[in-house]
C-alpha atoms as a PDB file:
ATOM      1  CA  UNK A   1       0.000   0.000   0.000  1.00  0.00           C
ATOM      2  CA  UNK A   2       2.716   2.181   0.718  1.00  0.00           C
ATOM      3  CA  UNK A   3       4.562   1.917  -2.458  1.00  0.00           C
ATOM      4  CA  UNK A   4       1.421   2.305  -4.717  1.00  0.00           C
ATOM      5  CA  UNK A   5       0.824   5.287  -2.722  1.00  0.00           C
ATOM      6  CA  UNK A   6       4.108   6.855  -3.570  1.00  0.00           C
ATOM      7  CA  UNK A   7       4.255   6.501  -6.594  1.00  0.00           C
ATOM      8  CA  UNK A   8       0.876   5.154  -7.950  1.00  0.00           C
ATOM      9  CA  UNK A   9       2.449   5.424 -11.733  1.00  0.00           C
ATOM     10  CA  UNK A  10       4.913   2.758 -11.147  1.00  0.00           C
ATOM     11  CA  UNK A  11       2.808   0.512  -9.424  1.00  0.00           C
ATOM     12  CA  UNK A  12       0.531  -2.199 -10.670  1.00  0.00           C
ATOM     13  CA  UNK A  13      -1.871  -4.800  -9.876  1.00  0.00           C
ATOM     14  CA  UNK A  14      -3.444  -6.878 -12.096  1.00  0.00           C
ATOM     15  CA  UNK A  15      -6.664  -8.615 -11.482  1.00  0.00           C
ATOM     16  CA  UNK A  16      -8.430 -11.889 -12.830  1.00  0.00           C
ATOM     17  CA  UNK A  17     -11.045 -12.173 -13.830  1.00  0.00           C
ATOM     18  CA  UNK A  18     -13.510 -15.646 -14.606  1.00  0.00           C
ATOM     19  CA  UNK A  19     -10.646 -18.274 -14.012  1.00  0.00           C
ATOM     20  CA  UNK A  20     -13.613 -20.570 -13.386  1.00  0.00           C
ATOM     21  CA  UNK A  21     -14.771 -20.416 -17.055  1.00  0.00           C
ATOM     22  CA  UNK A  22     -14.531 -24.011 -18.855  1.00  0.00           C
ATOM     23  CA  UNK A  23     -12.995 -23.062 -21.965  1.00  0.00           C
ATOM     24  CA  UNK A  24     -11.518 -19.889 -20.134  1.00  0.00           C
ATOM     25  CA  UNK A  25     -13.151 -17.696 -23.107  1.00  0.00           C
ATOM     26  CA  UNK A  26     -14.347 -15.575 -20.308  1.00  0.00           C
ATOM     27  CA  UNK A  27     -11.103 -15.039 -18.552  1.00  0.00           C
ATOM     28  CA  UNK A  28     -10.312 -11.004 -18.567  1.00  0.00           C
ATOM     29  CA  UNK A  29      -7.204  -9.496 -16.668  1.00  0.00           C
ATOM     30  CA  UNK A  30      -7.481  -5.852 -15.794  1.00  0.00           C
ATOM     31  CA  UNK A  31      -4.712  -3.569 -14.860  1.00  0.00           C
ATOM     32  CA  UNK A  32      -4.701  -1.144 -12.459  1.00  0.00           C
ATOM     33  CA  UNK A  33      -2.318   1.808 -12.026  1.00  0.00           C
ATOM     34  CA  UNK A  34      -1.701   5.962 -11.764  1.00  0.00           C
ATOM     35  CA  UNK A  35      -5.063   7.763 -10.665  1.00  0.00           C
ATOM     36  CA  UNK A  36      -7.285   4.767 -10.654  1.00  0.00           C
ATOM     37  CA  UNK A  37      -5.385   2.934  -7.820  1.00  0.00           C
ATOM     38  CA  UNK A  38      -4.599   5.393  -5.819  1.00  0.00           C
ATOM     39  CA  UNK A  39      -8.253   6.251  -6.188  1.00  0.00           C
ATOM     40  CA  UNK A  40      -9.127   3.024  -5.291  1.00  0.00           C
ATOM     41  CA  UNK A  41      -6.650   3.202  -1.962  1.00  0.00           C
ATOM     42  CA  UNK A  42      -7.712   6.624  -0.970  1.00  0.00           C
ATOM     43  CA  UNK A  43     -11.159   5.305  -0.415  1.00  0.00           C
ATOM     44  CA  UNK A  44     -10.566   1.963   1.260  1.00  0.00           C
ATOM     45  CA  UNK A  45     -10.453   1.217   4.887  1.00  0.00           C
ATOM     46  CA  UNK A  46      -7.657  -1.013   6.398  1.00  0.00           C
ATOM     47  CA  UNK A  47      -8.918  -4.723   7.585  1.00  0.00           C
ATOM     48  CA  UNK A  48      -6.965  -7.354   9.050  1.00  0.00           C
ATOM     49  CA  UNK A  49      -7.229 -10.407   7.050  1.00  0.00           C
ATOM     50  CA  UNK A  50      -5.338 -13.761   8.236  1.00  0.00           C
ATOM     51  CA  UNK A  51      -4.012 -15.886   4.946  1.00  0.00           C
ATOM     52  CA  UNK A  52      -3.317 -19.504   6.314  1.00  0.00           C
ATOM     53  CA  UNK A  53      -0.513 -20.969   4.724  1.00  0.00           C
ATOM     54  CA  UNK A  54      -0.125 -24.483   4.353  1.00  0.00           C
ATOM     55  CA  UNK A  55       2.415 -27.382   3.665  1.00  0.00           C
ATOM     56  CA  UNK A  56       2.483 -28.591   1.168  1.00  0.00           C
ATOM     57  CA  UNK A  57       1.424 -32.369   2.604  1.00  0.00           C
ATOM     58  CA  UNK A  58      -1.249 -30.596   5.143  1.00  0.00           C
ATOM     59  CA  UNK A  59      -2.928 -29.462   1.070  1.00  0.00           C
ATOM     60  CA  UNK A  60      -2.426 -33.165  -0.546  1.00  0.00           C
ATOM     61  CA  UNK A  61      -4.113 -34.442   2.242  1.00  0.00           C
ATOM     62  CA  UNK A  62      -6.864 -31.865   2.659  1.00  0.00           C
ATOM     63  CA  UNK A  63     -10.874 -33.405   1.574  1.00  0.00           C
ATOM     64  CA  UNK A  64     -11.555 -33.007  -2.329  1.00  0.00           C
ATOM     65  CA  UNK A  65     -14.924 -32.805  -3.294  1.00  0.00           C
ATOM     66  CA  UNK A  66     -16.535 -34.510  -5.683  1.00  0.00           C
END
């Protein structure tokens, strides 16, 4: 956040769109940089958000569905 915010011109992220699609015909990536991220960051509110990361045995042994 602090780097966008710096310098929002050199700063990218790029977002994916669809990856679900079956032939992935539907799959879009969008790119956002300059005004329109740091617009986007200027109006956002800070969350904490907890990202569990996993070994990789702990994820070949996790439940599949289907």
């Amino acid at each position: 956040m602090t780097a966008a915010t710096e310098n929002p011109e050199r700063y990218y992220v790029y977002v994916v769109d669809n990856l679900a699609g079956l032939d992935g015909a539907e799959v879009g990536v969008r790119i956002l940089h300059g005004e329109t991220l740091l617009a986007m960051i200027k109006r956002s509110r800070p969350q904490i958000t907890h990202w569990p990361t996993f070994k990789a045995a702990e994820y070949d042994e996790a439940e599949r569905l289907g």
